[in-house]
N, C-alpha and C. Protein backbone atom coordinates (compact mmCIF):
# COMPACT_ATOMS: atom_id res chain seq x y z
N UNK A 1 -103.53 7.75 -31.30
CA UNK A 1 -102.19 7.73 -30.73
C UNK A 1 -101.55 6.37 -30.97
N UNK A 2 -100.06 6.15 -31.29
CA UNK A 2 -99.52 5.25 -31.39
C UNK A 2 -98.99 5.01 -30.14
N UNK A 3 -99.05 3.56 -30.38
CA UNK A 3 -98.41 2.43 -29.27
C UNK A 3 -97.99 1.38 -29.44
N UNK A 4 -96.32 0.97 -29.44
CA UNK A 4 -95.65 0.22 -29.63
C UNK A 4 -95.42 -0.56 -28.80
N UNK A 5 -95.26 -2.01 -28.95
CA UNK A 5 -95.01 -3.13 -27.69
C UNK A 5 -93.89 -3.58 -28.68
N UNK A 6 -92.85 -3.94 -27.68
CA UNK A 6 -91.34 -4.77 -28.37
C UNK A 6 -91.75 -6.53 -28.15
N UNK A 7 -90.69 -7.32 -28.55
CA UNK A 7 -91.28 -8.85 -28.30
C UNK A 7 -90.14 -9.33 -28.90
N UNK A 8 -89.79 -10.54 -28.32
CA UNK A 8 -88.59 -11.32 -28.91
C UNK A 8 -87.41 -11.38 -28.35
N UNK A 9 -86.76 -10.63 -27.17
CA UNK A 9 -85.86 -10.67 -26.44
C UNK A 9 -86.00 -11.90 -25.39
N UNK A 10 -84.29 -11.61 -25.22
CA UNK A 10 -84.61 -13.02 -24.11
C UNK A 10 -82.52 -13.16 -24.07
N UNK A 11 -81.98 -14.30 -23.19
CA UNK A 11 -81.24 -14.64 -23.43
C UNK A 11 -80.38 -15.62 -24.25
N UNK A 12 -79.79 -15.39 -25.27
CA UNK A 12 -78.51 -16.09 -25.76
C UNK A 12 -76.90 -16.45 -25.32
N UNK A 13 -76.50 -17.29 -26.42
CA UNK A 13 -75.01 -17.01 -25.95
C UNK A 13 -74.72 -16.46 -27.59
N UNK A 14 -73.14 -16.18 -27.54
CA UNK A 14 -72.62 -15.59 -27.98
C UNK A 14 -72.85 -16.63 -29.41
N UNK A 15 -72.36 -15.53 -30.48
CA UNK A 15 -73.18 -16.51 -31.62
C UNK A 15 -74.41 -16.85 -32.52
N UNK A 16 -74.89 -16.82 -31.12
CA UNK A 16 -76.98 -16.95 -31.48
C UNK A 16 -77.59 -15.37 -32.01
N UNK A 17 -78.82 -16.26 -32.32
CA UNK A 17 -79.68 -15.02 -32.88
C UNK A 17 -81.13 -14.82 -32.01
N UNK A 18 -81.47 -13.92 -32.32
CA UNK A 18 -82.97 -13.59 -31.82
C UNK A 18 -83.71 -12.66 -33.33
N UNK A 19 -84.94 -12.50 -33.01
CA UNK A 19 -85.42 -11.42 -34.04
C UNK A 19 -86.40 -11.14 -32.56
N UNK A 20 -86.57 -9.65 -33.21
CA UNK A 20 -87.46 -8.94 -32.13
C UNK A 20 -88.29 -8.02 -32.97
N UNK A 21 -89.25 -8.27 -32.59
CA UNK A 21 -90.75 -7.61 -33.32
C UNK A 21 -91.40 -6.39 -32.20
N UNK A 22 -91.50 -5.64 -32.74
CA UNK A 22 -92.52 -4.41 -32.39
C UNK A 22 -94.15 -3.92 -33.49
N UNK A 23 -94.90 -4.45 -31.99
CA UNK A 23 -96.36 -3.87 -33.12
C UNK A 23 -96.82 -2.98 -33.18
N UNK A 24 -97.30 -2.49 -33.83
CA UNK A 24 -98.17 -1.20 -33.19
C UNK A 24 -99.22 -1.09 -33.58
N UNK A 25 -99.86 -0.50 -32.53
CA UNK A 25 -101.36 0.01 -32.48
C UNK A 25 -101.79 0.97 -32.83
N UNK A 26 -103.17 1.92 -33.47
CA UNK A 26 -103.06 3.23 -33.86
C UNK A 26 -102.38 3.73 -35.27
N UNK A 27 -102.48 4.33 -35.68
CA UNK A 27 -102.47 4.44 -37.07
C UNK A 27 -100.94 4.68 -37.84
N UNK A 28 -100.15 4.20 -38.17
CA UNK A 28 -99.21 3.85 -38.65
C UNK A 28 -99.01 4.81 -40.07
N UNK A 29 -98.29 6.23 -40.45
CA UNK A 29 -98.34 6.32 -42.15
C UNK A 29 -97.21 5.07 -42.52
N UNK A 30 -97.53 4.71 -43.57
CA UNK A 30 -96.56 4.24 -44.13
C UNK A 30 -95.45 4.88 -45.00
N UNK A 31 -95.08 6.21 -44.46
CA UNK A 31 -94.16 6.72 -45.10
C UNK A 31 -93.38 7.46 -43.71
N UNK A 32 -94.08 6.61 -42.32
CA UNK A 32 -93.38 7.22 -41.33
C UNK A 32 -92.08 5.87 -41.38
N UNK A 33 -90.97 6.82 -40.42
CA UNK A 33 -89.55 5.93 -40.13
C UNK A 33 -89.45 5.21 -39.00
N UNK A 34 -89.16 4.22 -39.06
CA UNK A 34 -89.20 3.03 -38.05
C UNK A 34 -88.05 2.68 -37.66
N UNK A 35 -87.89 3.12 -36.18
CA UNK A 35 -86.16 2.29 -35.71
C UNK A 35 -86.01 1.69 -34.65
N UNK A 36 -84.72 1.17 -34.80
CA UNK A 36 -84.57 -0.04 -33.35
C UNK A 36 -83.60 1.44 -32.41
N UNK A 37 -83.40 0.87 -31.14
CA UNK A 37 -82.19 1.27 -30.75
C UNK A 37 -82.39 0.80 -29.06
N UNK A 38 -81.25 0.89 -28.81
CA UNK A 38 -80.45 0.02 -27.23
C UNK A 38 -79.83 0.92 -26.65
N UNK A 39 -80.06 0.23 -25.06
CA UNK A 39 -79.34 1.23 -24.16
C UNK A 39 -79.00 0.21 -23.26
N UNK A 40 -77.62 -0.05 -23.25
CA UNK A 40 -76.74 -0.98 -22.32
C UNK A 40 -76.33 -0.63 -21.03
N UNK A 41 -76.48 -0.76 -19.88
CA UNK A 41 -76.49 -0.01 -18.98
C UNK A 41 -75.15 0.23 -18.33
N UNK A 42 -75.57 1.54 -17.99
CA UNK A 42 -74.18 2.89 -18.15
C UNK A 42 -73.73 3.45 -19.46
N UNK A 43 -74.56 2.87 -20.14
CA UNK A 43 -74.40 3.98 -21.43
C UNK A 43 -75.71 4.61 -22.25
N UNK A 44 -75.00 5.30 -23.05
CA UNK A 44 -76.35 6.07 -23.40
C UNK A 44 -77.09 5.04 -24.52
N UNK A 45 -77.79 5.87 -24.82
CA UNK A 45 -78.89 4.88 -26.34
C UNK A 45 -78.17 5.56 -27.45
N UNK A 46 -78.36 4.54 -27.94
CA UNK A 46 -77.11 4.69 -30.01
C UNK A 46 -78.98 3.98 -30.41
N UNK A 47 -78.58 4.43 -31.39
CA UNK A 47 -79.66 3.96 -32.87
C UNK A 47 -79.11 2.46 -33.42
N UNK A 48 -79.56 1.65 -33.64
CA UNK A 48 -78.97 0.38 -33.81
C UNK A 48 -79.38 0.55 -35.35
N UNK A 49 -80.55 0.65 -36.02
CA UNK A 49 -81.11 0.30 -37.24
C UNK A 49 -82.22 1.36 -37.57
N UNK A 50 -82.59 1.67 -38.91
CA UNK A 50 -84.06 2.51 -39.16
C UNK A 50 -84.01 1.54 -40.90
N UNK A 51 -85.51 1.97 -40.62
CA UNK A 51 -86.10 2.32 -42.27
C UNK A 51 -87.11 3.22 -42.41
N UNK A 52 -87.13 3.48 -43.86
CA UNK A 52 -88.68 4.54 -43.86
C UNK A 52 -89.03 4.02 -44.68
N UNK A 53 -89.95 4.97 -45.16
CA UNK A 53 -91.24 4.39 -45.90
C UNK A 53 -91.05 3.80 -47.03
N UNK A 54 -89.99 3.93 -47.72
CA UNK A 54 -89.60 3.64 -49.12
C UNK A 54 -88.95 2.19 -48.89
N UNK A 55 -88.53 1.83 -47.43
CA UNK A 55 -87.92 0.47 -47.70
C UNK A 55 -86.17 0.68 -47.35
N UNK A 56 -85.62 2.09 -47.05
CA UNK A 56 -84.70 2.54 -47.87
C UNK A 56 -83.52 2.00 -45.91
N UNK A 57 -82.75 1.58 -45.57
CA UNK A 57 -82.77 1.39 -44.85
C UNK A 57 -80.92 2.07 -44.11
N UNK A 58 -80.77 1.62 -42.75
CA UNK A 58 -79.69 2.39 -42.51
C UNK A 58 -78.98 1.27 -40.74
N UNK A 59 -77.84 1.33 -40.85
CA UNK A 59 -77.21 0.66 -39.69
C UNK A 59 -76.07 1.63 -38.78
N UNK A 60 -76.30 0.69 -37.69
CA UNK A 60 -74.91 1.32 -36.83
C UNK A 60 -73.77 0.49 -37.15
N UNK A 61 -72.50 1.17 -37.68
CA UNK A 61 -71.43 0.33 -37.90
C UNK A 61 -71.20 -0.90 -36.83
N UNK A 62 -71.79 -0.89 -35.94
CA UNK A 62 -71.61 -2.23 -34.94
C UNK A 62 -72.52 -3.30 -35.23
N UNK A 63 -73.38 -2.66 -36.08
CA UNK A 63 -74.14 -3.75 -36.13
C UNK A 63 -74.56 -4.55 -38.12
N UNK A 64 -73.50 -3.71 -38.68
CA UNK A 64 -73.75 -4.38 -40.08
C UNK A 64 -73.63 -5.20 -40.53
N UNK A 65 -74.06 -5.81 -41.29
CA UNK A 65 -73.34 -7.23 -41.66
C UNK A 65 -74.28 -8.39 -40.86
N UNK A 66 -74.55 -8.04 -39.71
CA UNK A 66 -75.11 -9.17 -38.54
C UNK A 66 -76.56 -8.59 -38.76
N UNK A 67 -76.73 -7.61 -38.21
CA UNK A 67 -78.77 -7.15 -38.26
C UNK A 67 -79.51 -7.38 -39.40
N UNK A 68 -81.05 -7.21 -39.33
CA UNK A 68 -81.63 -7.04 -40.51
C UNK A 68 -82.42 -6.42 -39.85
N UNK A 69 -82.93 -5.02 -40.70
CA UNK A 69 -84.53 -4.44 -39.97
C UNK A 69 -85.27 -4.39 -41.23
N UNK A 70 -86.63 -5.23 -40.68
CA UNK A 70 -87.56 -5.43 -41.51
C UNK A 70 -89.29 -4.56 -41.62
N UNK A 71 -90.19 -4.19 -42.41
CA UNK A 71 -91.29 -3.67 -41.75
C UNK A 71 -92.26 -4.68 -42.53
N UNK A 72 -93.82 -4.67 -41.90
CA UNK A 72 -94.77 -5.01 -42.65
C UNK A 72 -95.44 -4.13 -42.45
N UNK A 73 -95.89 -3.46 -43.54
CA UNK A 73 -96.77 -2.39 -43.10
C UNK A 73 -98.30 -2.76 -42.94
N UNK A 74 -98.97 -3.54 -43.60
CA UNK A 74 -100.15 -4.05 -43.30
C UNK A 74 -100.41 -4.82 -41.90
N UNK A 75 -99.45 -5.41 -41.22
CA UNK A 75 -99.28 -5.67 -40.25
C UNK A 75 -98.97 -4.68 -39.16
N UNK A 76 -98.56 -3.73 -39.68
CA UNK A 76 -98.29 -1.96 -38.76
C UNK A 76 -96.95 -3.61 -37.77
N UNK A 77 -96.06 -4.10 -38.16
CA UNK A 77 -95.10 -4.59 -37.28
C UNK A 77 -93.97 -3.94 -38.17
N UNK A 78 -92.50 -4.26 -36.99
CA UNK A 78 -90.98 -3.83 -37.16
C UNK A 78 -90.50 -4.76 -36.61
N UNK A 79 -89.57 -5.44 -37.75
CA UNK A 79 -88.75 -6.69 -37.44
C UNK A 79 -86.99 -5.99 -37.22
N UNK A 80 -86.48 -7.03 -36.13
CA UNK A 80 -84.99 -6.81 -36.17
C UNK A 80 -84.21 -8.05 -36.25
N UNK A 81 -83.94 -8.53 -36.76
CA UNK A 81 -83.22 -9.87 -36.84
C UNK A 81 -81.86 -9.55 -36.47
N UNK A 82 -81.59 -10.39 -35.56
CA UNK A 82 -79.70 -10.35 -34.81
C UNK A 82 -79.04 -11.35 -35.40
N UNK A 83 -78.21 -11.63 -36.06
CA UNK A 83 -77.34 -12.84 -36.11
C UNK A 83 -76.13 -12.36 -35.76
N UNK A 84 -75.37 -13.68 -34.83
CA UNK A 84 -73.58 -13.86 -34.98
C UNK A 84 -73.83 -12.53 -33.42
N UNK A 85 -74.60 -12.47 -33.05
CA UNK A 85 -74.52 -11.60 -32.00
C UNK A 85 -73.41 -12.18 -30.79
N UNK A 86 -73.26 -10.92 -29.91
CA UNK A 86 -72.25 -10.83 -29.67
C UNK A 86 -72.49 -10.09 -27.81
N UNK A 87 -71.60 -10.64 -27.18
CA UNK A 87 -72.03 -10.03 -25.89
C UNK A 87 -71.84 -8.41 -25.34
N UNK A 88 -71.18 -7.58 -26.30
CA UNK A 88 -71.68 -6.05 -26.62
C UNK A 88 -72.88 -5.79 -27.06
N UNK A 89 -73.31 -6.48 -27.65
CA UNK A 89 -74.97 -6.16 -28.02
C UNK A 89 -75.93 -6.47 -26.95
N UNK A 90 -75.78 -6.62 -25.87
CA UNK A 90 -76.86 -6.74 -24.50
C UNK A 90 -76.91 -5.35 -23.91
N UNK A 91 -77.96 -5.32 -24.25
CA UNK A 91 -78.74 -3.94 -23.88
C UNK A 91 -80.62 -3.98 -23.82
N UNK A 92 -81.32 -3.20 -23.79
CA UNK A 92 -82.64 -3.30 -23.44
C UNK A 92 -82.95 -2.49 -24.93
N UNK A 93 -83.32 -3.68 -25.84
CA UNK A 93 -83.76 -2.89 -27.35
C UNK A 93 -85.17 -2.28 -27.28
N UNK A 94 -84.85 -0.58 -28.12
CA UNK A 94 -86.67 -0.01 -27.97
C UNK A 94 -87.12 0.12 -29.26
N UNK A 95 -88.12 0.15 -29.86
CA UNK A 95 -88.69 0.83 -31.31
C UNK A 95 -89.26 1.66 -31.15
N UNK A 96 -89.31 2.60 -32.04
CA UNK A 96 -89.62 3.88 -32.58
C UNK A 96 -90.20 4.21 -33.92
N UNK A 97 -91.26 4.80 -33.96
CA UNK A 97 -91.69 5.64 -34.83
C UNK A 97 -92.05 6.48 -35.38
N UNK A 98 -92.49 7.22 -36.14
CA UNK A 98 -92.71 8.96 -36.67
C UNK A 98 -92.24 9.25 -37.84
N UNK A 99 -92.76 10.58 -38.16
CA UNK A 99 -92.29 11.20 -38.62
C UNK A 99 -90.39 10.84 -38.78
N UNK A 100 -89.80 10.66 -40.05
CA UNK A 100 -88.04 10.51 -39.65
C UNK A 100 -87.20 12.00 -39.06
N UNK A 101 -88.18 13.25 -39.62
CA UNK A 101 -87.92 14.37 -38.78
C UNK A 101 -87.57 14.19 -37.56
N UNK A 102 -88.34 13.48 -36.37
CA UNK A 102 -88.85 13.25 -35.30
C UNK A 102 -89.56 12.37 -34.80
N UNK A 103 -88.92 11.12 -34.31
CA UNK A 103 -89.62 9.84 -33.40
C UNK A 103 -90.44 10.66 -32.27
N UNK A 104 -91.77 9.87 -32.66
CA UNK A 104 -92.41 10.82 -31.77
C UNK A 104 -93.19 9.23 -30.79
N UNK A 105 -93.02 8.05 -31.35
CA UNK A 105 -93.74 7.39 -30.37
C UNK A 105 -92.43 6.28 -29.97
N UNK A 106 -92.71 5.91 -29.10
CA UNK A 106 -91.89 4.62 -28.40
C UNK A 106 -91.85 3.76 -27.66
N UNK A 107 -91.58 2.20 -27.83
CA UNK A 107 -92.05 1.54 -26.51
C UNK A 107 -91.37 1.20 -25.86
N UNK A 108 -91.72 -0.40 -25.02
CA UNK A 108 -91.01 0.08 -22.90
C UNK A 108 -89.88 -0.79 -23.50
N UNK A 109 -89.82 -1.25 -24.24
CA UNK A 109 -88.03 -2.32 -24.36
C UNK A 109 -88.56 -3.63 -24.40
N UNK A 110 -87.55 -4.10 -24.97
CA UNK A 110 -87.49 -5.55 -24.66
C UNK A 110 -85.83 -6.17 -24.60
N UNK A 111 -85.50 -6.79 -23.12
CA UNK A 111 -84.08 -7.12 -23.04
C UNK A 111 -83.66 -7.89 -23.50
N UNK A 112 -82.40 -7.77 -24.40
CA UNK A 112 -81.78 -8.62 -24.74
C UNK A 112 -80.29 -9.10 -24.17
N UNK A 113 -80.00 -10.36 -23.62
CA UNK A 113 -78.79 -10.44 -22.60
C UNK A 113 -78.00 -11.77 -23.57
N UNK A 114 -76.74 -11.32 -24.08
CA UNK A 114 -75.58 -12.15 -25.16
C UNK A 114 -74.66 -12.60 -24.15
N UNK A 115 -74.25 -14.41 -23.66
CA UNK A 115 -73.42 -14.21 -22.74
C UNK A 115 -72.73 -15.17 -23.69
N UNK A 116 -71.11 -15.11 -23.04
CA UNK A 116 -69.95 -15.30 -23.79
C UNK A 116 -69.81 -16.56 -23.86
């Protein structure tokens, strides 16, 4: 069974960056899809970022230009790099993985708080 821990959150101000890493434990394909996504409270969860296995990758128009999502697969880790962030982007970021059919594993968050 997979098990993901997030890491790298914390507070900024507006401007700054963070990167936030998720590891995982348990057996990883490397042709499964890996994504970020946030849930700001009172709203729902949006998908912030994915990649799959090929490298091949994908954004939320809010966040292009500024993110990077990275994987190592020998490391079974998922990188998210924030730059130029912004105090709409404070939310509690989660990662995900699986099958891209279907995220089937996920972990507890890690908060990220952008103040102005």
């Amino acid at each position: 069974q997979v098990q993901l821990v997030e890491s790298g959150g914390g507070s900024v101000q507006s401007g700054g960056s963070l990167r936030l890493s998720c590891a995982a434990s348990g057996f990883i394909h490397s042709w499964y899809c890996m994504s970020w996504f946030r849930q700001a409270p009172g709203k729902e969860r949006e998908g912030v970022a994915s990649i799959d296995g090929d490298g091949t990758t994908s954004y939320a128009n809010s966040v292009k230009g500024r993110f990077t999502i990275s994987r190592d697969n020998p490391k079974n880790t998922l990188y998210l790099q924030m730059n130029s962030l912004k105090p709409e982007d404070t939310a509690m970021y989660y990662c995900a993985a699986g099958p891209c059919s279907g995220l089937d594993a996920w972990g507890q968050g890690t908060l990220v708080t952008v103040s102005s």
